[in-house]
PDB file of N, CA and C in Angstrom:
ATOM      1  N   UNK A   1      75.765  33.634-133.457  1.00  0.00           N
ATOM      2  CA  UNK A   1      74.701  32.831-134.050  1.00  0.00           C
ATOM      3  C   UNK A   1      74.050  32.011-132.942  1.00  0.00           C
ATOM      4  N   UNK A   2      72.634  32.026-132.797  1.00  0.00           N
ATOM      5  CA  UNK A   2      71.938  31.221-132.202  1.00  0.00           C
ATOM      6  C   UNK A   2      70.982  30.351-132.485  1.00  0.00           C
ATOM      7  N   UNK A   3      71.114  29.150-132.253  1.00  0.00           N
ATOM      8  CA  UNK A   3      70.658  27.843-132.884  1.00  0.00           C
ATOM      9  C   UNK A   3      68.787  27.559-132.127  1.00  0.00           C
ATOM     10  N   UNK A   4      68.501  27.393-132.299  1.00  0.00           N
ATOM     11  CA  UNK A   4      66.895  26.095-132.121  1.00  0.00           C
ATOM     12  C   UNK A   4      66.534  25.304-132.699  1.00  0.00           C
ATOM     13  N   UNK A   5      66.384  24.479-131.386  1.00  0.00           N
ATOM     14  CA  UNK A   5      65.287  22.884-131.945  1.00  0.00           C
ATOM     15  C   UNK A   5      63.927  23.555-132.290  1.00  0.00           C
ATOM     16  N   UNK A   6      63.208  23.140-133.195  1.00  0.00           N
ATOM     17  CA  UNK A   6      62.237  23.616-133.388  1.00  0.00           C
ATOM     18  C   UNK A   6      60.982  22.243-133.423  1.00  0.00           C
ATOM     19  N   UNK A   7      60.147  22.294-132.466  1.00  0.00           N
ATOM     20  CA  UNK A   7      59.243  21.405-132.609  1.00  0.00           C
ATOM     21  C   UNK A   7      57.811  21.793-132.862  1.00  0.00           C
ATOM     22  N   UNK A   8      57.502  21.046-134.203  1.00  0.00           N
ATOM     23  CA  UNK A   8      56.633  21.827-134.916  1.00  0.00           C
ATOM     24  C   UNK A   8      55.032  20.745-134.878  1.00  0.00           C
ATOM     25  N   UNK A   9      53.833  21.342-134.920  1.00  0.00           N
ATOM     26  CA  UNK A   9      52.866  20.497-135.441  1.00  0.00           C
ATOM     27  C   UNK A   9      52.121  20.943-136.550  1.00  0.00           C
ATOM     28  N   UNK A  10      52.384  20.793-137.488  1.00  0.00           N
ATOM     29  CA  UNK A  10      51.967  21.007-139.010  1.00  0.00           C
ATOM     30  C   UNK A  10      50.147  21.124-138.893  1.00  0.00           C
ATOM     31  N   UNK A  11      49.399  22.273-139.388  1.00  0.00           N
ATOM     32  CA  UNK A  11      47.899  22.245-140.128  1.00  0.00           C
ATOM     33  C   UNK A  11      47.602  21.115-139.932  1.00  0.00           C
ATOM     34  N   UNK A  12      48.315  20.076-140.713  1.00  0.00           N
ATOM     35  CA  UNK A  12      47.571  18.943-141.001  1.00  0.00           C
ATOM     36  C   UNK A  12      47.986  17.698-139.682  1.00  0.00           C
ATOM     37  N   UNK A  13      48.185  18.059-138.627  1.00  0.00           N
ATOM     38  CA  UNK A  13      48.278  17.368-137.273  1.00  0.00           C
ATOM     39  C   UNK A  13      49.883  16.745-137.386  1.00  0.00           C
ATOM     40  N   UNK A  14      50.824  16.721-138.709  1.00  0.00           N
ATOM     41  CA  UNK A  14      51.825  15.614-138.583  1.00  0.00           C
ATOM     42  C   UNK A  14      53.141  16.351-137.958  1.00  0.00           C
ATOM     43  N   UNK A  15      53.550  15.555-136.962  1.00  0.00           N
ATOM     44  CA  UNK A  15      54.187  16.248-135.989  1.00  0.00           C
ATOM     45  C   UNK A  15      56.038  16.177-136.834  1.00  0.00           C
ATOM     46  N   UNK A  16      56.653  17.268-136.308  1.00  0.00           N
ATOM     47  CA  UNK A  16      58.509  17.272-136.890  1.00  0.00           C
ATOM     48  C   UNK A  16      59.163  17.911-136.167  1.00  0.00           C
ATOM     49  N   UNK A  17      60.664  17.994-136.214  1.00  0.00           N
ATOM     50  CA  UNK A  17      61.341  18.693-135.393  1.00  0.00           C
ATOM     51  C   UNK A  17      62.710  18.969-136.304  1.00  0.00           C
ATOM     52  N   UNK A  18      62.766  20.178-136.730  1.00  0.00           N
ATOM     53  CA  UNK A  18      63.858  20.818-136.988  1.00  0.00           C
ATOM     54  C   UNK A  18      64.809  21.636-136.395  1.00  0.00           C
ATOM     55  N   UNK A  19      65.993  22.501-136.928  1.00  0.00           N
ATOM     56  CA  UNK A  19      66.836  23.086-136.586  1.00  0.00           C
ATOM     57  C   UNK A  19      66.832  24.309-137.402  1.00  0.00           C
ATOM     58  N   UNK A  20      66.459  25.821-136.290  1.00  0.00           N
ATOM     59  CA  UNK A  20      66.804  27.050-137.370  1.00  0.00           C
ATOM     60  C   UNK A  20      68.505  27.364-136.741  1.00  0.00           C
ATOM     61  N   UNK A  21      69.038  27.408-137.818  1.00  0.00           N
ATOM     62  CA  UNK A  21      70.339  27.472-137.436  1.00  0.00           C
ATOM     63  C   UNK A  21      70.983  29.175-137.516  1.00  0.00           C
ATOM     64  N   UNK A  22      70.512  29.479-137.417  1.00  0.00           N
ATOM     65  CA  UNK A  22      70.675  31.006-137.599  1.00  0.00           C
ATOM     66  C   UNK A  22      70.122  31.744-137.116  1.00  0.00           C
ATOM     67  N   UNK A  23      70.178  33.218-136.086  1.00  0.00           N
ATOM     68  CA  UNK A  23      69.492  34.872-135.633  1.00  0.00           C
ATOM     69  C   UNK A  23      68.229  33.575-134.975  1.00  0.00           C
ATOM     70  N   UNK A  24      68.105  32.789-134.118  1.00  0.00           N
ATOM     71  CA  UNK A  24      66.457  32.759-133.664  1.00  0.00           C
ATOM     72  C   UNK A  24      66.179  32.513-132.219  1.00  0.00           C
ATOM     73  N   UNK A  25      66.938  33.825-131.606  1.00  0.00           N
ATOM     74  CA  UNK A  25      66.947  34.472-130.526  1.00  0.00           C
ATOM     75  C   UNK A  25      65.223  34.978-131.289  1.00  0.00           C
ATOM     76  N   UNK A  26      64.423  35.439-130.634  1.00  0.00           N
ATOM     77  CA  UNK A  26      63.211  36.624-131.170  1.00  0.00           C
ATOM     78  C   UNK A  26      63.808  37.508-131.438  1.00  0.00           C
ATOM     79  N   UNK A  27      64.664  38.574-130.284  1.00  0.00           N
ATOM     80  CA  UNK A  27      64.807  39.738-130.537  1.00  0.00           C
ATOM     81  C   UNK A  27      65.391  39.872-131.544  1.00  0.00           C
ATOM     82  N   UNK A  28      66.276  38.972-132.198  1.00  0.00           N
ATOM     83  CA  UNK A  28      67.129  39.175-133.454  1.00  0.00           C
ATOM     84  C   UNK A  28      66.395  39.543-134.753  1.00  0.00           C
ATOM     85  N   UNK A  29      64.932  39.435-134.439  1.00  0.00           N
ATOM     86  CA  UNK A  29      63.616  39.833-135.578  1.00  0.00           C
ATOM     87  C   UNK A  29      63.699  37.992-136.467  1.00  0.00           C
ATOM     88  N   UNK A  30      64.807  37.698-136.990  1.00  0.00           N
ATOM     89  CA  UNK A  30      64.842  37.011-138.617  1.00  0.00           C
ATOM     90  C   UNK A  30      63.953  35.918-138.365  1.00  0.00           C
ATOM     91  N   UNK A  31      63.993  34.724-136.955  1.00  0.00           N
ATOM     92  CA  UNK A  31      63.308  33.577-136.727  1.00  0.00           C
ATOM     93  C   UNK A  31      61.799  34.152-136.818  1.00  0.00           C
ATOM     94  N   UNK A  32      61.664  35.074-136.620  1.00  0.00           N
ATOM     95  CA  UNK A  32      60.053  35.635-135.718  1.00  0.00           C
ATOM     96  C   UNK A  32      59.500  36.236-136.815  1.00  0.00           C
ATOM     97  N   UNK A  33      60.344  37.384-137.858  1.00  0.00           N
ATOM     98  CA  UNK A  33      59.565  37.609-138.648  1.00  0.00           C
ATOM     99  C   UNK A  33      59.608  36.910-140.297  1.00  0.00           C
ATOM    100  N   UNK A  34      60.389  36.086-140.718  1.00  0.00           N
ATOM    101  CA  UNK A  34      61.092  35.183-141.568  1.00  0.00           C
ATOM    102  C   UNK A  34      60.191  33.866-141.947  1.00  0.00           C
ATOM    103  N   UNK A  35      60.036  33.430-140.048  1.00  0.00           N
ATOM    104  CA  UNK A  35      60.070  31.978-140.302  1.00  0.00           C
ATOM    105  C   UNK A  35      58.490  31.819-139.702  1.00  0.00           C
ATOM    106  N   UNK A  36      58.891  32.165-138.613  1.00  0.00           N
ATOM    107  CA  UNK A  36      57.392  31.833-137.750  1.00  0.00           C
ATOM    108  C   UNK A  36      55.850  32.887-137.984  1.00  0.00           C
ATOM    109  N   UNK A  37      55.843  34.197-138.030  1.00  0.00           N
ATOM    110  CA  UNK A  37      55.174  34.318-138.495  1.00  0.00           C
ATOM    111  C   UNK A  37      54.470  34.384-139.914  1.00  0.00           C
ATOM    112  N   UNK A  38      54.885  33.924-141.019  1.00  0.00           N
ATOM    113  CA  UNK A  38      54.661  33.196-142.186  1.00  0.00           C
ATOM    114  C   UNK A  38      54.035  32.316-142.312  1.00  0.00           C
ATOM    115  N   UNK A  39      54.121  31.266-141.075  1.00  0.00           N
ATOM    116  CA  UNK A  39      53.852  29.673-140.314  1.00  0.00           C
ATOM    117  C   UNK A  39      52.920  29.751-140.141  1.00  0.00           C
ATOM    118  N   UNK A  40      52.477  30.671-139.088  1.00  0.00           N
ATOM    119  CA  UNK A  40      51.032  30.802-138.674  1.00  0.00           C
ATOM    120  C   UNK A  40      50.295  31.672-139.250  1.00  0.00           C
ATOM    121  N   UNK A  41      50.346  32.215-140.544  1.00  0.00           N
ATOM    122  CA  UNK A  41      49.833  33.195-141.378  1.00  0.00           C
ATOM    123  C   UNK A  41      49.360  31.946-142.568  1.00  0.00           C
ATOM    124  N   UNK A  42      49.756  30.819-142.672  1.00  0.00           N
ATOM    125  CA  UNK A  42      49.289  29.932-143.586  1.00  0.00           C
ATOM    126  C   UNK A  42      48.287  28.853-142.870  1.00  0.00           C
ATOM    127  N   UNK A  43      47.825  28.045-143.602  1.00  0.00           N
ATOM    128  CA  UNK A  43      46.613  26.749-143.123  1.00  0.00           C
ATOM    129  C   UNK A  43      47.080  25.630-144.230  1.00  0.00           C
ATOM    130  N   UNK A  44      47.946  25.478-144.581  1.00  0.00           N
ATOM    131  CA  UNK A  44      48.202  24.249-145.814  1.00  0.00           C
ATOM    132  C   UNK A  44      49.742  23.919-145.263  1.00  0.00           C
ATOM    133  N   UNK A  45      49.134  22.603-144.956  1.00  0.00           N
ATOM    134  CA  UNK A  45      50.368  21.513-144.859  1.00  0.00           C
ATOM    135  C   UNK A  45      51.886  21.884-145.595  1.00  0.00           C
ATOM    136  N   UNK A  46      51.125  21.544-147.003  1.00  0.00           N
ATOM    137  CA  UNK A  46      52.222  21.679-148.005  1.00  0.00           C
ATOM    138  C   UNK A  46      52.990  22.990-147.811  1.00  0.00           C
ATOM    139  N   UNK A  47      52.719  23.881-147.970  1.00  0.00           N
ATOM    140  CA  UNK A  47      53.115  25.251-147.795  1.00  0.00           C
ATOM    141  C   UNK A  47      53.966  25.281-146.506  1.00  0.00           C
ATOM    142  N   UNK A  48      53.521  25.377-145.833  1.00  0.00           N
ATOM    143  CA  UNK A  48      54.113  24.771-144.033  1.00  0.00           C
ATOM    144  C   UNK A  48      55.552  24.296-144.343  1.00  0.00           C
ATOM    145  N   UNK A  49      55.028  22.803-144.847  1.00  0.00           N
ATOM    146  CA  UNK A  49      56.408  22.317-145.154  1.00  0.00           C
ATOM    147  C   UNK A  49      57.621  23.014-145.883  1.00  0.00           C
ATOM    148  N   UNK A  50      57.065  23.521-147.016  1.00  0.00           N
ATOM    149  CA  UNK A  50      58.266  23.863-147.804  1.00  0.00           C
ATOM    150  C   UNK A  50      58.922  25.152-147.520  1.00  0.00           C
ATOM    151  N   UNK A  51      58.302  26.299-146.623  1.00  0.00           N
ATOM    152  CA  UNK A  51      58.349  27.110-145.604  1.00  0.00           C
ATOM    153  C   UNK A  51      59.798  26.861-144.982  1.00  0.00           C
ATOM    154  N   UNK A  52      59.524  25.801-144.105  1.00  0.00           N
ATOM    155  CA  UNK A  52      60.488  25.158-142.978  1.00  0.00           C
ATOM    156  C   UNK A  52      61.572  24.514-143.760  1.00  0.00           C
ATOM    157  N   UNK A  53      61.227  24.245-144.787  1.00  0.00           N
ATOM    158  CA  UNK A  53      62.445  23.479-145.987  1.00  0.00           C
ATOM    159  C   UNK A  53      63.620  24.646-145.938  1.00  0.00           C
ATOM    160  N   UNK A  54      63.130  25.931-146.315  1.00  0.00           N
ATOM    161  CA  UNK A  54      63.706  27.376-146.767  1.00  0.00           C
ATOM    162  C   UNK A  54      64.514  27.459-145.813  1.00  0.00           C
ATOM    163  N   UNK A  55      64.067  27.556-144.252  1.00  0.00           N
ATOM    164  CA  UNK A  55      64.706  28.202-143.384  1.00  0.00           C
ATOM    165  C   UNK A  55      65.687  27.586-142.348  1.00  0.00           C
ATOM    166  N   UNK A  56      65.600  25.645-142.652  1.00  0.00           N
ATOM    167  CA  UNK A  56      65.900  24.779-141.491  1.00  0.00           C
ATOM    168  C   UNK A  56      66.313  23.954-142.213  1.00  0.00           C
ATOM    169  N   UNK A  57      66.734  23.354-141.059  1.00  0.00           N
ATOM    170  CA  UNK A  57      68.118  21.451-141.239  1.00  0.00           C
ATOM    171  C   UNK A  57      66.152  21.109-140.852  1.00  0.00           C
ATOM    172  N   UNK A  58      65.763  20.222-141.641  1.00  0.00           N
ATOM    173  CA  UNK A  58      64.544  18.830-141.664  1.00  0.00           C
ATOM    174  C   UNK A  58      65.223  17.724-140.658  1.00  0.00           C
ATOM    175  N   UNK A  59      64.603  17.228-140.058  1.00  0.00           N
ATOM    176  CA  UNK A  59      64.627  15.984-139.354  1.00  0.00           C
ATOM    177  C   UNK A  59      66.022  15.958-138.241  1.00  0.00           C
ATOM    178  N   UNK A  60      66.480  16.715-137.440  1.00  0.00           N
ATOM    179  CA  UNK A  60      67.496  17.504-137.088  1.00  0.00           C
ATOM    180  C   UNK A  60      67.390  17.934-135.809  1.00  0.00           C
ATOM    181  N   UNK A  61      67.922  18.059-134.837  1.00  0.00           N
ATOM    182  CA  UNK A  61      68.211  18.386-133.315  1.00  0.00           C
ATOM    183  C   UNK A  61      69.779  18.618-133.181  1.00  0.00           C
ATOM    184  N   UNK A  62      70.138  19.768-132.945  1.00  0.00           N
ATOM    185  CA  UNK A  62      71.782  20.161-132.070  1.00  0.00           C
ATOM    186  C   UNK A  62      71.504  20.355-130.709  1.00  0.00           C
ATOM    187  N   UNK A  63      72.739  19.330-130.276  1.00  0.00           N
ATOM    188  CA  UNK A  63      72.917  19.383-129.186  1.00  0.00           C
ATOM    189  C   UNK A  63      73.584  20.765-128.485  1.00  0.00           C
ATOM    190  N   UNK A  64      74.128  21.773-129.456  1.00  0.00           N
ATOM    191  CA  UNK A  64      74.679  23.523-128.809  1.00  0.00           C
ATOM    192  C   UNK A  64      72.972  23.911-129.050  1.00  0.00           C
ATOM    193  N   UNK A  65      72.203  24.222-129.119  1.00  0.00           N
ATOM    194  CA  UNK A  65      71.186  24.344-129.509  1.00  0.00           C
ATOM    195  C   UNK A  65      70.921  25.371-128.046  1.00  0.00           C
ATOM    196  N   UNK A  66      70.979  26.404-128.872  1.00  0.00           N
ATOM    197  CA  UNK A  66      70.081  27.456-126.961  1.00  0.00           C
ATOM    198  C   UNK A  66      69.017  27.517-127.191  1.00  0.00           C
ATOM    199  N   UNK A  67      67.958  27.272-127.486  1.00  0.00           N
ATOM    200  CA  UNK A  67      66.552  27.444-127.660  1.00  0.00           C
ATOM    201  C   UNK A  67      65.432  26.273-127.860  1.00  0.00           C
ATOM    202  N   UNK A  68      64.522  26.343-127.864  1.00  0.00           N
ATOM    203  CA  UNK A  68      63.218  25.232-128.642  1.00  0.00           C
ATOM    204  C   UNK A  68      62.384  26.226-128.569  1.00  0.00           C
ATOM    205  N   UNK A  69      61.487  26.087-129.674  1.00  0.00           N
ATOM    206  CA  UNK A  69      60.403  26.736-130.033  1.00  0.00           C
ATOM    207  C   UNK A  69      59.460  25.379-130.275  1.00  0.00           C
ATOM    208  N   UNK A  70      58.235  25.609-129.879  1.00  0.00           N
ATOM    209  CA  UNK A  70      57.243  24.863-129.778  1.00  0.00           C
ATOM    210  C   UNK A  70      56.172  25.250-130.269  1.00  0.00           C
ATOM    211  N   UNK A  71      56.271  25.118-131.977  1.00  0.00           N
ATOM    212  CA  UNK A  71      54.899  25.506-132.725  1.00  0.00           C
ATOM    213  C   UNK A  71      54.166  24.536-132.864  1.00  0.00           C
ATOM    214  N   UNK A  72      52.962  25.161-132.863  1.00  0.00           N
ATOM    215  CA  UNK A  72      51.632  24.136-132.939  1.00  0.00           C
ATOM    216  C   UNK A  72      50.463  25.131-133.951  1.00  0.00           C
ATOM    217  N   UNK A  73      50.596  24.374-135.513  1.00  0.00           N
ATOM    218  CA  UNK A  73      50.004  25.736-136.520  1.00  0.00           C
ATOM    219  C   UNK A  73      48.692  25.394-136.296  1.00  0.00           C
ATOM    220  N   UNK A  74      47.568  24.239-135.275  1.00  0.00           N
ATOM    221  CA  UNK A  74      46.499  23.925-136.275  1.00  0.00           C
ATOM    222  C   UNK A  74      45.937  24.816-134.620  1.00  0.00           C
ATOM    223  N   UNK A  75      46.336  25.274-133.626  1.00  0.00           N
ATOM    224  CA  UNK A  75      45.762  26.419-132.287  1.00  0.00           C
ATOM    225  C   UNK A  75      46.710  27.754-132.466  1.00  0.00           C
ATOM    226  N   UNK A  76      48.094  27.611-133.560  1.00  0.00           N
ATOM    227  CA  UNK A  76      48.536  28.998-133.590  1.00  0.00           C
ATOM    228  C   UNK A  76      49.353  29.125-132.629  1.00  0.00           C
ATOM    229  N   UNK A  77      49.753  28.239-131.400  1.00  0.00           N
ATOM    230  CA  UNK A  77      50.178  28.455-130.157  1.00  0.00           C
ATOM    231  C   UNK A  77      51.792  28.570-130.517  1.00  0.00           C
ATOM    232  N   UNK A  78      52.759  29.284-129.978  1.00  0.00           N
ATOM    233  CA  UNK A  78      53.992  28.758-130.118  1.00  0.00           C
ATOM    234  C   UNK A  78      54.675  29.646-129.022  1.00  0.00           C
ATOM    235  N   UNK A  79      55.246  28.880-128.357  1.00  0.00           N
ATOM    236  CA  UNK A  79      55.883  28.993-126.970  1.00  0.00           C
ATOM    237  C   UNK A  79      57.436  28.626-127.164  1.00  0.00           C
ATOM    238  N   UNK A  80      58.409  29.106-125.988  1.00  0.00           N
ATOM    239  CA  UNK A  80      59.465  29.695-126.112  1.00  0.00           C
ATOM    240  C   UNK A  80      60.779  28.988-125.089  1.00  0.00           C
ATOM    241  N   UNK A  81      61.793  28.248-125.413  1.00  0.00           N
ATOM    242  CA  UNK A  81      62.116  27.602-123.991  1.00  0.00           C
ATOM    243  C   UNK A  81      63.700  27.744-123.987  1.00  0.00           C
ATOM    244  N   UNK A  82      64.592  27.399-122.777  1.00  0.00           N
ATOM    245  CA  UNK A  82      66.093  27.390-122.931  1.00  0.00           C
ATOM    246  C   UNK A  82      65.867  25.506-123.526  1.00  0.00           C
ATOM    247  N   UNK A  83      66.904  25.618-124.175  1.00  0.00           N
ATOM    248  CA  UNK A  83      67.078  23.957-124.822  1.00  0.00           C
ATOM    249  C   UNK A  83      67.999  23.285-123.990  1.00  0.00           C
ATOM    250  N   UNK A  84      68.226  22.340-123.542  1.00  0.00           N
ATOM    251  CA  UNK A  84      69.123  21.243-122.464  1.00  0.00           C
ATOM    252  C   UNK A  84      69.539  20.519-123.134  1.00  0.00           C
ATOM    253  N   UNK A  85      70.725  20.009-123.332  1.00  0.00           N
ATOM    254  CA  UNK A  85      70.734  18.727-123.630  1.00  0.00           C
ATOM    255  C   UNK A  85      71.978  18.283-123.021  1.00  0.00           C
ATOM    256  N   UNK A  86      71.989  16.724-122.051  1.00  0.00           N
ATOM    257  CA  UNK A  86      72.651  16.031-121.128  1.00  0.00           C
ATOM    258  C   UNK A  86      73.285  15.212-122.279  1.00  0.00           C
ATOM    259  N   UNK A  87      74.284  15.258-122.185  1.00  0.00           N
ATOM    260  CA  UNK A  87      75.683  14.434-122.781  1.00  0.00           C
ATOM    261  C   UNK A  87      75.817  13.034-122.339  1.00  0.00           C
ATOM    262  N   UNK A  88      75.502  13.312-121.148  1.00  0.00           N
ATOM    263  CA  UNK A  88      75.657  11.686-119.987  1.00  0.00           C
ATOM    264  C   UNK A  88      74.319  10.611-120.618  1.00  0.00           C
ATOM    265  N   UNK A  89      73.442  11.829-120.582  1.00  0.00           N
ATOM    266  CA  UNK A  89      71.968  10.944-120.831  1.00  0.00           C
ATOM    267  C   UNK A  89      71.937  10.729-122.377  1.00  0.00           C
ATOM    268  N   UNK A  90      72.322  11.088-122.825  1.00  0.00           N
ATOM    269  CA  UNK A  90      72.474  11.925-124.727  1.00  0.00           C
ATOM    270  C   UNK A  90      70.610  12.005-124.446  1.00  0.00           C
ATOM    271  N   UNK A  91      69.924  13.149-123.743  1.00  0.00           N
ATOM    272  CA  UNK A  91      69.102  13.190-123.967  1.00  0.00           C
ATOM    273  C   UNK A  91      68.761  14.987-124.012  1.00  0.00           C
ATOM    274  N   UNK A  92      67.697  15.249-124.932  1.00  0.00           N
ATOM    275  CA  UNK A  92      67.613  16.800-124.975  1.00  0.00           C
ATOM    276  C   UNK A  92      66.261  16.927-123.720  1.00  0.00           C
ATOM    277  N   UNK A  93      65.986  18.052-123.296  1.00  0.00           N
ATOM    278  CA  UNK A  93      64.990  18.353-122.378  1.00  0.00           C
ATOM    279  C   UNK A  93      64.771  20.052-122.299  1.00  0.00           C
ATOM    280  N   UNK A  94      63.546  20.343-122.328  1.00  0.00           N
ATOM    281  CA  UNK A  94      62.968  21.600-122.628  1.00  0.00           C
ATOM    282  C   UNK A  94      63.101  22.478-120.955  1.00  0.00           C
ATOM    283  N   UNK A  95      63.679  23.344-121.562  1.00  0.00           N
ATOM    284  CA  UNK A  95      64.199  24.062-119.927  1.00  0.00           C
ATOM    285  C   UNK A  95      63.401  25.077-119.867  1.00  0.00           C
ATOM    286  N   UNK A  96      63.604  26.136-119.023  1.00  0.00           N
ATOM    287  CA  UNK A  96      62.944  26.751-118.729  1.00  0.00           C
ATOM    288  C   UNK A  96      62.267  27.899-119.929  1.00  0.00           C
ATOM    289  N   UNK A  97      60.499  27.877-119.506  1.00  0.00           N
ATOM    290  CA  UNK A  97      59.921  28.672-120.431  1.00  0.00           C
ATOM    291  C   UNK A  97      60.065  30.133-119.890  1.00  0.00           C
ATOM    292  N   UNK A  98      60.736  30.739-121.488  1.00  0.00           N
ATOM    293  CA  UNK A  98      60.996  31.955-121.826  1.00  0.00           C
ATOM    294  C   UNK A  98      59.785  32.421-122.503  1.00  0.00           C
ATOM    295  N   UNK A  99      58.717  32.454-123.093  1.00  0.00           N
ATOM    296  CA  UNK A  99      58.140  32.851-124.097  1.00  0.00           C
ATOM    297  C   UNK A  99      57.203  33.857-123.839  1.00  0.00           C
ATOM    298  N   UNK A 100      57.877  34.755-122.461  1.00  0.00           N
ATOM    299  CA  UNK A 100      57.216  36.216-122.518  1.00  0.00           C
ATOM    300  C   UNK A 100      58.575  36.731-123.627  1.00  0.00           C
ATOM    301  N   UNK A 101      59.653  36.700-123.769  1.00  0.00           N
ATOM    302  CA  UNK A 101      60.548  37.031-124.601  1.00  0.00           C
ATOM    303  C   UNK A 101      60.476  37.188-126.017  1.00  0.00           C
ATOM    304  N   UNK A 102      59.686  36.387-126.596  1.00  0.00           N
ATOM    305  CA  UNK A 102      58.943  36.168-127.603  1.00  0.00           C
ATOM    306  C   UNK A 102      57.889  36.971-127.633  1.00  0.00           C
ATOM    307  N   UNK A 103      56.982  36.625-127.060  1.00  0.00           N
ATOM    308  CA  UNK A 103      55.961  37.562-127.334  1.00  0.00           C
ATOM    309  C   UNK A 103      55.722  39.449-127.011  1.00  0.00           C
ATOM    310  N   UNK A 104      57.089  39.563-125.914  1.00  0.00           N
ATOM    311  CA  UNK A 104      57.571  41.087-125.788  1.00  0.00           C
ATOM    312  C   UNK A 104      58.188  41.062-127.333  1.00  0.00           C
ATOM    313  N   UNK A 105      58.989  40.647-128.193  1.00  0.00           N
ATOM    314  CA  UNK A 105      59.235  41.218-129.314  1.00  0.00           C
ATOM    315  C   UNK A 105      57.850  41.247-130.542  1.00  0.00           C
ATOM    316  N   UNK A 106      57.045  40.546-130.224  1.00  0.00           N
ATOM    317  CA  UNK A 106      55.830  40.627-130.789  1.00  0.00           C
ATOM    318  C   UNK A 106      54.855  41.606-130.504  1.00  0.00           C
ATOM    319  N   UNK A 107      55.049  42.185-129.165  1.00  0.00           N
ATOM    320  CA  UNK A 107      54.900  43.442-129.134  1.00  0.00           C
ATOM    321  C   UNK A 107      55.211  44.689-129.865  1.00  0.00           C
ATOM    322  N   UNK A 108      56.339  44.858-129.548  1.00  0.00           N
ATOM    323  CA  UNK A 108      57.670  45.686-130.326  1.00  0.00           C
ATOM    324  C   UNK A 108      57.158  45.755-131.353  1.00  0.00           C
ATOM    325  N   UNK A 109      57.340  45.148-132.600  1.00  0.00           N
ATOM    326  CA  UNK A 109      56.606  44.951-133.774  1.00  0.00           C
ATOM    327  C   UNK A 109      55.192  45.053-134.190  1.00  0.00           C
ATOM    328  N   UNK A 110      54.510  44.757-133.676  1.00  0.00           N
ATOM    329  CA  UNK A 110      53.200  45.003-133.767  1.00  0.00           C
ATOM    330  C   UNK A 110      52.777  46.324-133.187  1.00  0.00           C
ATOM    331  N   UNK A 111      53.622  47.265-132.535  1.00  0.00           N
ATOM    332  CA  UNK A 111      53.805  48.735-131.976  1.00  0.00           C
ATOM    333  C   UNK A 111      54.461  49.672-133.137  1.00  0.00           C
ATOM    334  N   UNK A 112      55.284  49.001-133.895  1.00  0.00           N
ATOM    335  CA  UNK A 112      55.416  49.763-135.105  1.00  0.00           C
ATOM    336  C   UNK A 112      55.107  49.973-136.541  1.00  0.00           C
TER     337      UNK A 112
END
């Protein structure tokens, strides 16, 4: 099982950060085709929200956490990162961007 912080900016500009706690590696398909593209296939707040209700811990950050995803629904953008988080600092920090990884399985899929 692989975990992500998920930092999200909702249609309606209001910013959140959840936890998909389950498959959201990309290649694993479930985060990518489940959660996120659904996300950016909608334009309503509300919907958005209750979306992310379905699939995630609300208001939520793990520190085992291998991932962050960085959606932004009101440009569509969502980018791909290793997740950090310092014990010493108790602080999380966005590591290195992965999000050709992401978008190679968005390939894949969109090829079949």
């Amino acid at each position: 099982m692989t975990r992500s912080n998920l930092h999200i900016e909702l249609s309606n500009g209001t910013s959140l950060i959840c936890v998909a706690d389950s498959s959201s590696a990309p290649e694993q398909g479930y985060i990518v085709e489940s959660l996120i593209q659904p996300l950016l296939s909608l334009n309503n707040s509300e919907q958005e929200l209750l979306l992310l209700q379905e699939h995630c811990t609300m208001n939520d950050r793990r520190t085992n956490a291998t991932y962050r995803y960085t959606i932004n629904l009101i440009t569509k953008e969502v980018r791909f990162f290793e997740e950090q988080y310092d014990y010493g600092k108790d602080r999380f920090r966005r590591g290195k961007d992965i999000t050709q990884r992401y978008e190679d399985y968005i390939k894949t899929i969109d090829n079949n």
